[in-house]
Protein backbone atom coordinates (compact mmCIF):
# COMPACT_ATOMS: atom_id res chain seq x y z
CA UNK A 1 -10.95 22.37 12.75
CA UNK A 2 -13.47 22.01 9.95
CA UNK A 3 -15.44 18.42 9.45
CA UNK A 4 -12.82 18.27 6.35
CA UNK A 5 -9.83 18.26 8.35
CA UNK A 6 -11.27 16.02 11.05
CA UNK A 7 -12.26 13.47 8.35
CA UNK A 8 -8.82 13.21 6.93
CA UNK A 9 -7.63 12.34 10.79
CA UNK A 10 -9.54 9.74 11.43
CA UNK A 11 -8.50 8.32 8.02
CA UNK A 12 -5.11 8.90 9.58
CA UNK A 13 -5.64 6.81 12.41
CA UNK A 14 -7.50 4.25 11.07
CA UNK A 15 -4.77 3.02 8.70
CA UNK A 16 -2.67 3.65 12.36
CA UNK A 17 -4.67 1.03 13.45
CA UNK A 18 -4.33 -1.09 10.73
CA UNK A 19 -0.44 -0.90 10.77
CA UNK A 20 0.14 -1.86 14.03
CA UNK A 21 -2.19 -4.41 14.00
CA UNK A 22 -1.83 -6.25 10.84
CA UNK A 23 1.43 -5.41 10.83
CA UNK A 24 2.17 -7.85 13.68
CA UNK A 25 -0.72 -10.27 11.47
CA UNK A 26 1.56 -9.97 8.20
CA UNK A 27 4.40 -10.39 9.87
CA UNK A 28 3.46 -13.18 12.03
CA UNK A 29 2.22 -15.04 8.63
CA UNK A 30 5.58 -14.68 7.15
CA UNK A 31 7.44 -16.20 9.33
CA UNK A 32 5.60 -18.99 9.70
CA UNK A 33 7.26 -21.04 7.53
CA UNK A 34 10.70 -20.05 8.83
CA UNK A 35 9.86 -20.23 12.57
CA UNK A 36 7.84 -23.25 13.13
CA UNK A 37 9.89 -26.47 12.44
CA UNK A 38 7.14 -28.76 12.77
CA UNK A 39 3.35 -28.90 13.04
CA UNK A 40 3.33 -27.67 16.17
CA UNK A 41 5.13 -25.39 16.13
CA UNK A 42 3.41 -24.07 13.44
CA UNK A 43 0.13 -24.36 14.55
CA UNK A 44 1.35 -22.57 18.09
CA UNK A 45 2.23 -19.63 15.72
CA UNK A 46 -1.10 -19.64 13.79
CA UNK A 47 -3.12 -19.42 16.89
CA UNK A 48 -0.83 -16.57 18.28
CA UNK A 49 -3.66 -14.12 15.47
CA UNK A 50 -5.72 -16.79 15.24
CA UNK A 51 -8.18 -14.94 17.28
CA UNK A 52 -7.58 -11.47 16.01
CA UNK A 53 -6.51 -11.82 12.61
CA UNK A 54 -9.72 -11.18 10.96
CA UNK A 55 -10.67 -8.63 13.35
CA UNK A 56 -7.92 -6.33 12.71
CA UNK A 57 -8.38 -6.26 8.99
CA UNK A 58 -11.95 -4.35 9.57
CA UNK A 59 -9.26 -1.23 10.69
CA UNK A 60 -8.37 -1.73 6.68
CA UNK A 61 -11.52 -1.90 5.10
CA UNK A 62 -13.18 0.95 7.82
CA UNK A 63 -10.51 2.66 6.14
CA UNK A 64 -11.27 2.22 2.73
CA UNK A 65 -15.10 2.77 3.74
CA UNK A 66 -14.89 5.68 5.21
CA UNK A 67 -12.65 7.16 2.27
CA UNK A 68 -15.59 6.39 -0.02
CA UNK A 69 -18.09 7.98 1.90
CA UNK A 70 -16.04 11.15 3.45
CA UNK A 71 -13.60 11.66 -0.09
CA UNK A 72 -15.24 9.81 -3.04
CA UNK A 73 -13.10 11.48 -5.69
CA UNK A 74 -10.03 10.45 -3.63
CA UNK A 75 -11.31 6.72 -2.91
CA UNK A 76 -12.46 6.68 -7.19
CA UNK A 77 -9.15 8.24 -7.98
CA UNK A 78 -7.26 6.25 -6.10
CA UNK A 79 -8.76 2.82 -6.35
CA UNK A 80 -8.74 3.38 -9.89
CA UNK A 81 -4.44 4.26 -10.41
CA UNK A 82 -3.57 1.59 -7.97
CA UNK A 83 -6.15 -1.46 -9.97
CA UNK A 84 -3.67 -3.90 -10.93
CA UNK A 85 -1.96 -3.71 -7.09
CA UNK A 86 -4.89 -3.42 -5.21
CA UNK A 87 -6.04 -6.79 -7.04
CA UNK A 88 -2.60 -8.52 -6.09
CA UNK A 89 -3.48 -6.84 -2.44
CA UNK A 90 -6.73 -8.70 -2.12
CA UNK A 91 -5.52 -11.91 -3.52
CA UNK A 92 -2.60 -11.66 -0.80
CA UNK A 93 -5.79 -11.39 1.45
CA UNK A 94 -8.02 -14.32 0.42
CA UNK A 95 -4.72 -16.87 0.00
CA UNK A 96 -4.04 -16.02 3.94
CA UNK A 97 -7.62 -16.24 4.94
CA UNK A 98 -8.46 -19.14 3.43
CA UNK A 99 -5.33 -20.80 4.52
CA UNK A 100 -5.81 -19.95 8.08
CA UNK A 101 -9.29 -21.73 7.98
CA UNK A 102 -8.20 -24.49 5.95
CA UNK A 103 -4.84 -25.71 7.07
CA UNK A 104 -5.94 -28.04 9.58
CA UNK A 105 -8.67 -29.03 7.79
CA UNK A 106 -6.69 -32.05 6.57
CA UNK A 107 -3.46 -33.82 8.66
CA UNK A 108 -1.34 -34.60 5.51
CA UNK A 109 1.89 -32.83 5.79
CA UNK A 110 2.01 -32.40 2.19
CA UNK A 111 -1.79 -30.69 2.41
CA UNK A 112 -0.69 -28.17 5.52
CA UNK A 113 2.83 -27.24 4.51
CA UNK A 114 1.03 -25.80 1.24
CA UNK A 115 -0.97 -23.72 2.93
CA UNK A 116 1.80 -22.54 5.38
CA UNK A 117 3.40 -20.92 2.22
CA UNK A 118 0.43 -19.91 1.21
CA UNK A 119 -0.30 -18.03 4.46
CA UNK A 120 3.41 -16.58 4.22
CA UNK A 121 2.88 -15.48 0.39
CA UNK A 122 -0.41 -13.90 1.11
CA UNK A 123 0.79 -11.67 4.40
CA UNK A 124 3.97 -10.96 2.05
CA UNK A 125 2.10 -9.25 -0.95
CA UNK A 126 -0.04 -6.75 1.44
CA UNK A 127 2.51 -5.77 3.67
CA UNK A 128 4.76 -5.08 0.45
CA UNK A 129 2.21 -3.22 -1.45
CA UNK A 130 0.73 -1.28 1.25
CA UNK A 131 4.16 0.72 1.52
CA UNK A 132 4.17 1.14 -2.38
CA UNK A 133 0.86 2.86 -2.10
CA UNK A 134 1.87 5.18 0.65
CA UNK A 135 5.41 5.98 -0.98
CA UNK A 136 3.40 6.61 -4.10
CA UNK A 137 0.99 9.11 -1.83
CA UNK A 138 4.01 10.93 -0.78
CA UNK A 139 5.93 11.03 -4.51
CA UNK A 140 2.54 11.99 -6.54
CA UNK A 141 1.34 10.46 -9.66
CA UNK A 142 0.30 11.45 -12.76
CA UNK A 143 -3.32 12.53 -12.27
CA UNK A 144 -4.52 14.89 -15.05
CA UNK A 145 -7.01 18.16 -14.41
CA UNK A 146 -10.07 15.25 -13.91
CA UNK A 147 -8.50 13.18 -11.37
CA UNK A 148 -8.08 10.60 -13.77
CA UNK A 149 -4.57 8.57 -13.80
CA UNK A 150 -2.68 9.30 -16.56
CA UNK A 151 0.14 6.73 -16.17
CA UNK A 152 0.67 3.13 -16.27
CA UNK A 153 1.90 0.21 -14.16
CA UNK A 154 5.86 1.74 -14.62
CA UNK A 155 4.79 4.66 -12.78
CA UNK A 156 3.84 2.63 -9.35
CA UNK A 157 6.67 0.88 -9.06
CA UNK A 158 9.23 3.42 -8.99
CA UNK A 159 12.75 2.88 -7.29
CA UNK A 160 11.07 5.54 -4.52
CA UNK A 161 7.83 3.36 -4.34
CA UNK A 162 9.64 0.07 -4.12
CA UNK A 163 11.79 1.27 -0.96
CA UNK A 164 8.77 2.34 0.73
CA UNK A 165 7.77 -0.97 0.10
CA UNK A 166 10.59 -2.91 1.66
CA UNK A 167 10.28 -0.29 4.61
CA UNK A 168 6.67 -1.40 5.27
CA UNK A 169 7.43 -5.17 4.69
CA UNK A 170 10.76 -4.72 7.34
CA UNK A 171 8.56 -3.16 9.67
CA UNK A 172 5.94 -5.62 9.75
CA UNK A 173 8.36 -8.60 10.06
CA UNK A 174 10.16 -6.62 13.37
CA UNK A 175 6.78 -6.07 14.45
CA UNK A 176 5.31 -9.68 13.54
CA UNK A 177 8.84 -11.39 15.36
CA UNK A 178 8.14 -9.19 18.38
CA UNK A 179 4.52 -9.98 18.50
CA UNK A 180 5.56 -13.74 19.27
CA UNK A 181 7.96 -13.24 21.48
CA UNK A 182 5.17 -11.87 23.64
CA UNK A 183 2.69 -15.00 22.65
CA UNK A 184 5.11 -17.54 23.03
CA UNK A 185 7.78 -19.31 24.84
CA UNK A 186 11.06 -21.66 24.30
CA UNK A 187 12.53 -22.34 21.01
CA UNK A 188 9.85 -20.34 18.83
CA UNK A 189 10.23 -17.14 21.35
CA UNK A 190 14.15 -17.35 21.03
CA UNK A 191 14.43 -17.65 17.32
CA UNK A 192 11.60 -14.49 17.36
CA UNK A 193 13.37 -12.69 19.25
CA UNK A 194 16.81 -13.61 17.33
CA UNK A 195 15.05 -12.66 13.84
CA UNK A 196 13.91 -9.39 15.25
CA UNK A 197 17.37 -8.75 16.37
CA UNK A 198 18.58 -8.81 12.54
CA UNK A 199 15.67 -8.13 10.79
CA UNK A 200 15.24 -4.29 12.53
CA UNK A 201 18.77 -3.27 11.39
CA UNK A 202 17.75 -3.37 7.80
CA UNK A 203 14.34 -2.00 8.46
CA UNK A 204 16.70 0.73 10.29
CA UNK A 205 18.38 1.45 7.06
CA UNK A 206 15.56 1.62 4.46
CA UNK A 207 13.67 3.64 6.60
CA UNK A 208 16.77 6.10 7.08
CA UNK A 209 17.20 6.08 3.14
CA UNK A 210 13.79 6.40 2.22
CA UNK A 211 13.12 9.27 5.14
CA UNK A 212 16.59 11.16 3.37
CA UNK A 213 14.64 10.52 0.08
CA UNK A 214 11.06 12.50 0.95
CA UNK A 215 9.66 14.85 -0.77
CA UNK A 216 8.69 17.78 1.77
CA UNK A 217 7.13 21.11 0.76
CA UNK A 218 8.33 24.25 2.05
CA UNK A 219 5.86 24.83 4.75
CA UNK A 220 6.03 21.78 6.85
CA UNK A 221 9.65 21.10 6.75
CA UNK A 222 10.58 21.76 10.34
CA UNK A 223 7.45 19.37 11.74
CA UNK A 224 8.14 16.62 9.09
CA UNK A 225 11.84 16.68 9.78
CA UNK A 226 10.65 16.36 13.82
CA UNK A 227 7.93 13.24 12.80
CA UNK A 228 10.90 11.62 11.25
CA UNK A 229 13.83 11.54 13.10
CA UNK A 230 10.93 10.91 16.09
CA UNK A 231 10.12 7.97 14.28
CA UNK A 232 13.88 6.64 13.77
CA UNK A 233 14.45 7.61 16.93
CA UNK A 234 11.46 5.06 18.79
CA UNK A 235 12.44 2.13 16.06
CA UNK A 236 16.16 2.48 17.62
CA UNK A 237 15.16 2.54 20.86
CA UNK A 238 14.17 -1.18 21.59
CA UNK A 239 17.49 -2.46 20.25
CA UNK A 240 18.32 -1.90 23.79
CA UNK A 241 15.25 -3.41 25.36
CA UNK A 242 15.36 -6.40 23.23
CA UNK A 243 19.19 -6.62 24.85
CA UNK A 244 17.51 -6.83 28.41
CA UNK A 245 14.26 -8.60 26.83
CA UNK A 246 11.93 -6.44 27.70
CA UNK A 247 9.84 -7.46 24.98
CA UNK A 248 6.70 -5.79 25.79
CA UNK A 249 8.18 -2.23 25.63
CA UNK A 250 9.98 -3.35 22.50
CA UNK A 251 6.66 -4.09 20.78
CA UNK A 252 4.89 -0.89 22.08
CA UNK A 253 8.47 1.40 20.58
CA UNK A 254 7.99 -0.57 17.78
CA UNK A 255 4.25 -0.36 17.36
CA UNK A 256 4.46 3.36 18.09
CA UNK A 257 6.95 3.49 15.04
CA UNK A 258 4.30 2.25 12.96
CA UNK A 259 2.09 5.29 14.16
CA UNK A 260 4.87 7.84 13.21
CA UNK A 261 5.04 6.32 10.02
CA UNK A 262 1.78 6.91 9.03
CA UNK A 263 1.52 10.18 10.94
CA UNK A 264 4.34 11.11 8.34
CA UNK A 265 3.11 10.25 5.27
CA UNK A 266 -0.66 12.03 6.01
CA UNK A 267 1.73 15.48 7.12
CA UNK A 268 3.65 15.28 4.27
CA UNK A 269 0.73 15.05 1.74
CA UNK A 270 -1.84 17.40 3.76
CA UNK A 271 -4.16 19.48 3.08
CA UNK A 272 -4.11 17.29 -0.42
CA UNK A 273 -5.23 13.86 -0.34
CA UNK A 274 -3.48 13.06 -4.04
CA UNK A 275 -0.42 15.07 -5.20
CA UNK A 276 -0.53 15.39 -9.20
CA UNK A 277 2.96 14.80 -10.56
CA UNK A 278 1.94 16.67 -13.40
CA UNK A 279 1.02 20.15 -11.80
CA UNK A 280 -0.05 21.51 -8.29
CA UNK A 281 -3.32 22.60 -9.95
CA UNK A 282 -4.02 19.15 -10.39
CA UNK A 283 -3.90 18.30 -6.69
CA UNK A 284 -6.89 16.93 -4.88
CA UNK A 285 -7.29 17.93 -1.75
CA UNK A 286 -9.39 17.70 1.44
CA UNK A 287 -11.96 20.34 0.26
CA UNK A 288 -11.85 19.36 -3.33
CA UNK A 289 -12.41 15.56 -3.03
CA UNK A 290 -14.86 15.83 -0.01
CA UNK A 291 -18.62 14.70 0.28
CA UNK A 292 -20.94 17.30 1.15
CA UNK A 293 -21.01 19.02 5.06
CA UNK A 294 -24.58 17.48 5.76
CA UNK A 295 -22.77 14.25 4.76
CA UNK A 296 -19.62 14.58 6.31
CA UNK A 297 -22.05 15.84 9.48
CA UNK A 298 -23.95 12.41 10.01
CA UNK A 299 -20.41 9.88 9.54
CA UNK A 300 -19.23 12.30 12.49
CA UNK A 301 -22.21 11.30 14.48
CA UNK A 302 -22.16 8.09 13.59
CA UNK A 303 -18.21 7.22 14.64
CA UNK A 304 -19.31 9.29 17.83
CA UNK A 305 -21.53 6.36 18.82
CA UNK A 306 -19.55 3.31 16.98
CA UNK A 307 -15.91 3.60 17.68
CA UNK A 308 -16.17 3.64 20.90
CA UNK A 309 -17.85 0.56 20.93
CA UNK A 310 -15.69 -1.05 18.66
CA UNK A 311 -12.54 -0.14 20.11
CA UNK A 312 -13.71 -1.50 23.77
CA UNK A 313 -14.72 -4.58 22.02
CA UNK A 314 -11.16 -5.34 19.94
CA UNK A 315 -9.64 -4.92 24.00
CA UNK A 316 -11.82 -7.23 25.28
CA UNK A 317 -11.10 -10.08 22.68
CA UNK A 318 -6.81 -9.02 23.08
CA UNK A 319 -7.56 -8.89 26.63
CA UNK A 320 -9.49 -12.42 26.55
CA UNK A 321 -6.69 -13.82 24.65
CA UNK A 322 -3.98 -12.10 26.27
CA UNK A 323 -2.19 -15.64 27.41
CA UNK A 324 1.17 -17.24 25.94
CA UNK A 325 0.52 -20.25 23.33
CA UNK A 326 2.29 -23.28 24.69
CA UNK A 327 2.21 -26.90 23.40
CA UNK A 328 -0.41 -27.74 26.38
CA UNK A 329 -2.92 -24.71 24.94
CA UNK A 330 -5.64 -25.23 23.70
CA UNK A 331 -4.83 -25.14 20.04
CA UNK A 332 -8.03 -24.25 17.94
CA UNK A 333 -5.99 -23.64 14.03
């Protein structure tokens, strides 16, 4: 396996990561609203990521940093189609940040019931667009011989793009409802764990459409076929857990769905890294868009030492904070 190849893994995994652990942070932020009926409530919900929330977006933007330095002319190329999106992504961003710091800044209802749908609006627009931007990875786009985009804003939001969307927001709402059936208990676990009862049947069904729906070359066929009934198979597969509420093997099935997911979409497009709707020539791939070896050499080195490090620290703090939230916690948010 060339330093190419190993580069485009660890991409892989990395936005792994960041699926199965903002997709429980998304989802948990769009259902606040709907879960908590009161302050409380709501602020039992908040400090379910409250902890974690911010540390599981640096899975996103080691993502995005290591695409820069280990695939510039993908990261340029990218960035650069997906502007007006990635814009509405980071607003979605700072409108839940800022209103998980500043909610309980003030006790007016009127002040922290703002800011609950504020929270819920900004987990809604990344975990929508992040699933356009991977459907839009599998479908190609009209990049011309440079790399450059040659489309407009009609071309990202295809019928094909918006279903992968809806699949990703689904799956982080099963995954965000199953998350707090874990962290919490009585009327706020029970209405989780009813909501992730309905909400994974239509997850089911995009997913099933937009998996009949994939474009597949030739040569992978058989092992993307086997990654996606594997991944419809473990997102079926808790609807009988959930039955005998065994919660914590529903969340892993459904975190592990997540996985496939992405595991999917990176087969499906590899060895490119962009797939030119306007000719195969056009394609960038893992050799074309790379940095240089002596380049690619030193990040190697450097995530041999570091990820390690940061991995064993993110299970610490999950470990630290492993508890239920309860009215008599110790509510920080």
């Amino acid at each position: 396996m060339d330093l190419n190849t190993l580069w485009f893994l660890l991409i892989g995994v990395l936005f792994a990561g960041f699926f199965v652990l903002e997709g429980f942070d998304y989802g948990v932020g769009m259902l606040l609203p709907f879960l908590g009926k009161d302050d409380t409530e709501r602020r039992i919900i908040i400090n379910t990521i409250g902890p974690v929330w911010d540390g599981n977006e640096v899975w996103l933007l080691t993502a995005g940093g290591a695409m820069f330095a280990a695939f510039p002319a993908w990261y340029a190329s990218l960035f650069s189609a997906f502007y007006i999106p990635l814009v509405a992504f980071l607003l979605g961003l700072i409108l839940r940040g800022v209103g998980l710091e500043f909610r309980s800044k003030d006790k007016s209802p009127k002040w922290r019931n703002l800011w609950d749908w504020l929270i819920a609006f900004g987990s809604f627009l990344p975990a929508l667009l992040i699933g356009v931007v991977f459907a839009n990875l599998v479908r190609g786009l009209p990049f011309n011989s440079r790399a450059i985009f040659a489309g407009g804003v009609l071309d990202l939001v295809s019928p094909f793009a918006l279903l992968g969307g809806l699949c990703s927001l689904t799956l982080f709402l099963t995954q965000g409802a199953l998350f707090l059936s874990l962290k919490t208990e009585a009327e706020i676990r029970t209405r989780a764990i009813r909501f992730a009862t309905i909400i994974r049947y239509l997850a089911f069904a995009l997913l099933i459409v937009l998996y009949a729906t994939f474009p597949v070359s030739s040569e992978n066929r058989i092992l993307s076929q086997v990654l996606r009934v594997l991944t419809l198979v473990t997102f079926a597969a808790p609807g009988w857990l959930m039955r005998k509420e065994r919660m914590g093997w529903s969340f892993a099935l459904s975190s592990l769905t997540l996985v496939l997911f992405v595991v999917t979409v990176f087969q499906a497009i590899f060895p490119n890294v962009l797939i030119s709707s306007l000719g195969e020539n056009f394609n960038l791939t893992i050799h074309t868009a790379s940095s240089s070896p002596y380049t690619l050499t030193i990040m190697s080195f450097v995530a041999l030492i570091f990820v390690p490090l940061v991995l064993v620290y993110q299970g610490w703090t999950y470990w630290i904070f492993r508890k239920r939230i309860t009215r008599n916690s110790n509510i920080i948010y």
